[in-house]
Protein backbone atom coordinates (compact mmCIF):
# COMPACT_ATOMS: atom_id res chain seq x y z
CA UNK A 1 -0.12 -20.91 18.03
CA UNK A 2 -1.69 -18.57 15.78
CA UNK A 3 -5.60 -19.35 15.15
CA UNK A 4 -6.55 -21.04 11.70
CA UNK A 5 -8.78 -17.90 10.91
CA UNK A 6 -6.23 -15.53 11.62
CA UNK A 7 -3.55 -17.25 9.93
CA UNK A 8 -6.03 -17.65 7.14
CA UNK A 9 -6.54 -13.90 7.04
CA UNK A 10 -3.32 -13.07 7.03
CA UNK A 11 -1.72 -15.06 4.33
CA UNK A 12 -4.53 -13.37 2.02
CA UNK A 13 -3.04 -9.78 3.38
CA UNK A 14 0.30 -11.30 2.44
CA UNK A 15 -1.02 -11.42 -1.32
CA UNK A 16 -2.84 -8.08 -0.77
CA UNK A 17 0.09 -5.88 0.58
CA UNK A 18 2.30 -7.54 -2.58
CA UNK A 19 -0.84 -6.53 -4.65
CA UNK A 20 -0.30 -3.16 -3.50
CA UNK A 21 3.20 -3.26 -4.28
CA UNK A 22 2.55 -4.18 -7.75
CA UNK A 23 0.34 -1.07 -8.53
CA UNK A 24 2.72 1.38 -7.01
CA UNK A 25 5.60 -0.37 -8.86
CA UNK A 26 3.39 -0.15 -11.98
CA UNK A 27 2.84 3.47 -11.35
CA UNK A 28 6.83 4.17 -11.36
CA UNK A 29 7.37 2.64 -14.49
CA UNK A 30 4.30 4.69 -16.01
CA UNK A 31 5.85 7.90 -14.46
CA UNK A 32 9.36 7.05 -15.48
CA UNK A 33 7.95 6.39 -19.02
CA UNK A 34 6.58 10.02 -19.14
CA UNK A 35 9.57 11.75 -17.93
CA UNK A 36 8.27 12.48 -14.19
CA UNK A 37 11.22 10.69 -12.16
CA UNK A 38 10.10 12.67 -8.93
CA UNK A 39 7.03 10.82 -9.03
CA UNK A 40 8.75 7.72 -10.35
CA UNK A 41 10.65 7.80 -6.89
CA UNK A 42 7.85 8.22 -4.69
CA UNK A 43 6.37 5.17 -6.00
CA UNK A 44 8.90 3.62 -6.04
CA UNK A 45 9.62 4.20 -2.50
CA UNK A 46 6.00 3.24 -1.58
CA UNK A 47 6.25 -0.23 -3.66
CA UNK A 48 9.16 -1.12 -1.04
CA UNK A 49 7.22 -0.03 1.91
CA UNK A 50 3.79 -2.68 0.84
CA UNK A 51 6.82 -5.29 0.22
CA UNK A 52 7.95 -4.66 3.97
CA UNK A 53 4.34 -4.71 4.88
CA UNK A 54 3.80 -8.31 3.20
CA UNK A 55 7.49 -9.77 4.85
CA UNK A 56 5.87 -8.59 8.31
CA UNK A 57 2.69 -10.44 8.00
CA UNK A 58 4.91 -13.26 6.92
CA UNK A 59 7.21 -12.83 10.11
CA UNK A 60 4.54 -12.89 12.03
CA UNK A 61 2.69 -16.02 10.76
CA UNK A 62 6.12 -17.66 11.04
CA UNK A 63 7.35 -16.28 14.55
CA UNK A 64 4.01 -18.06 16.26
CA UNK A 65 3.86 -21.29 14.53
CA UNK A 66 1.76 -20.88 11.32
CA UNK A 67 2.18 -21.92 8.21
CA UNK A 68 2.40 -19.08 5.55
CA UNK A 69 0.57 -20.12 2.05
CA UNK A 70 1.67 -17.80 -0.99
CA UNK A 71 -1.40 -17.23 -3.24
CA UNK A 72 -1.31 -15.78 -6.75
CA UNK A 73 -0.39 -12.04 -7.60
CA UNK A 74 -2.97 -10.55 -9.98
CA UNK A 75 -1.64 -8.01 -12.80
CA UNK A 76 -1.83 -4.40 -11.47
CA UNK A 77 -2.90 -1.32 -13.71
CA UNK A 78 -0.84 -0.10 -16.05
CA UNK A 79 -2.01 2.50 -17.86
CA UNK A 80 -3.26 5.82 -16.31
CA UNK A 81 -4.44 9.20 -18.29
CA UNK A 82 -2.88 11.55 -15.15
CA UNK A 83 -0.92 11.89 -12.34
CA UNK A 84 -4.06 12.60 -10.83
CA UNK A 85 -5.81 9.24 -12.04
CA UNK A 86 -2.91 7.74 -10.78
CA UNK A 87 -2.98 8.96 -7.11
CA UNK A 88 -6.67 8.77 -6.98
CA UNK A 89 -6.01 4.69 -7.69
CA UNK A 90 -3.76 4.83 -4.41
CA UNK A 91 -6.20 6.59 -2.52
CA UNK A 92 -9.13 4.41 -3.28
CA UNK A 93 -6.58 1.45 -2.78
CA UNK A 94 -5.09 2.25 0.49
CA UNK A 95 -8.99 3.02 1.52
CA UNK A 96 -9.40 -0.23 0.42
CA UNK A 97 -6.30 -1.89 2.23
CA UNK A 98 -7.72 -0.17 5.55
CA UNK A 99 -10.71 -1.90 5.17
CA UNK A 100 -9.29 -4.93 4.70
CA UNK A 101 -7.01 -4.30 7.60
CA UNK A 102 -9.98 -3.85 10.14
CA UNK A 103 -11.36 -6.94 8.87
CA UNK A 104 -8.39 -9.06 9.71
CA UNK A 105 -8.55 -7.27 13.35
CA UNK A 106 -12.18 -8.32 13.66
CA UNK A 107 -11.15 -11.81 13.24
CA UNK A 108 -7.90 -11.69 15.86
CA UNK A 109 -10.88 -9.99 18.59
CA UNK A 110 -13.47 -12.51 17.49
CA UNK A 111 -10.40 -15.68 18.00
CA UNK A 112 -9.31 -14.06 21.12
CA UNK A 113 -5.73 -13.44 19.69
CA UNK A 114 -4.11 -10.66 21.31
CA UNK A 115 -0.38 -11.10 20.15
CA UNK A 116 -2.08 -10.38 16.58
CA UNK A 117 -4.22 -7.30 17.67
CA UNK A 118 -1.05 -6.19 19.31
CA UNK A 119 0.98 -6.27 15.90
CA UNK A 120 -2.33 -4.77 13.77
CA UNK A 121 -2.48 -2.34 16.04
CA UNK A 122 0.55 -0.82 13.75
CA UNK A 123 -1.00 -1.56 10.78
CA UNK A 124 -3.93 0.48 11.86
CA UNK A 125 -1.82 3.24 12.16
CA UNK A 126 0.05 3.23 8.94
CA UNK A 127 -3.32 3.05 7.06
CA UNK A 128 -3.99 6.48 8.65
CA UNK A 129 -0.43 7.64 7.12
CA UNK A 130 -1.37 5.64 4.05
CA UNK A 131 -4.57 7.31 3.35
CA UNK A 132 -3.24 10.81 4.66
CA UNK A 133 -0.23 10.65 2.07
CA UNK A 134 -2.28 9.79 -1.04
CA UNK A 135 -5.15 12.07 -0.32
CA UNK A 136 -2.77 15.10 0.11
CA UNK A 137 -1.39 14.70 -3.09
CA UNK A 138 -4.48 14.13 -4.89
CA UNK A 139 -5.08 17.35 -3.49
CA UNK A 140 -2.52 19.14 -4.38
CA UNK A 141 -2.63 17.33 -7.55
CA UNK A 142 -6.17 19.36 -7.77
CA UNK A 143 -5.61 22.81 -7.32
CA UNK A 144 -2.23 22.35 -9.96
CA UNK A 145 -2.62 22.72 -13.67
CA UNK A 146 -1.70 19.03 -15.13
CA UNK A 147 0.41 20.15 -17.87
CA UNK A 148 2.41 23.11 -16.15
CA UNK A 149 5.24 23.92 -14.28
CA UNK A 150 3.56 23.38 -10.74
CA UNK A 151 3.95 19.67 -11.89
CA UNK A 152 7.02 19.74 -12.39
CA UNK A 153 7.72 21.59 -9.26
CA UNK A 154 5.43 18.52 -7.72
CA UNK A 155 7.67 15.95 -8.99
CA UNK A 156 10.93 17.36 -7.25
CA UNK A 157 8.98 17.61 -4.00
CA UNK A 158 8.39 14.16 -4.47
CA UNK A 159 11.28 13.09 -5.83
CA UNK A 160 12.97 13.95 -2.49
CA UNK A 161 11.12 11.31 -0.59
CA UNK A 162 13.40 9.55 1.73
């Protein structure tokens, strides 16, 4: 059985990771609304990937006898002034997620659960691809002028995400 506080932790990452999904899914649109489909995809992509994240919390709560309790979805950003805002948002997010991440690990050590530090241990090390992936581009986004072709040369790049 999977401890109370534990369980408890993790059906609020379930709404979290779904949270995340929402602003990244709210990003495409806003990039598909201003004609930057490269970026559109890679949002895209990365609103799938928080989905998977949420299903395997909710595996997990499942697979050792919990009971998973879906909580309410807030309304994610939806307006951004630049491609820059908009990665700096999934920076400070995915900082954010990491944090919240470590917290739910604190709890597993502090219940004795070792199946869950097993399976966080994974998380932990996506959040260091999570954070690695936004911060690059904001980066990049950085040293590019906003309005010029390096943009658009940005948005194929990214637009060939797999």
């Amino acid at each position: 059985m999977i401890p109370k506080a534990v369980q408890d932790a993790m059906n609020e990452q379930i709404k979290n990771e779904i949270y995340s999904g929402y602003i990244y899914l709210s990003a495409s649109a806003h990039f598909a609304n201003n004609n930057l489909p490269g970026f559109a995809h890679w949002m895209r992509h990365q609103a799938e990937e928080e989905l998977e994240h949420a299903m395997k919390f909710f595996d997990f709560i499942q697979d050792r006898g919990g009971t998973v309790t879906l909580q309410a979805i807030d309304q994610p950003p939806t307006m951004w002034k630049s491609p820059l805002e908009i990665f700096e948002t999934a920076l400070k997010h995915e900082q954010k997620v990491t944090g919240m991440i470590n917290r739910i690990y604190e709890i597993a050590v502090k219940e004795n659960d070792y199946p869950s530090q097993v399976m966080l241990h994974w998380f932990i090390k996506e959040q260091v691809e999570e954070e690695k992936n936004a911060g690059e581009i904001v980066e990049t986004l950085k040293m590019l002028d906003a309005h010029g072709p390096s943009l658009l040369m940005l948005d194929r790049q990214l637009g060939a995400r797999a």
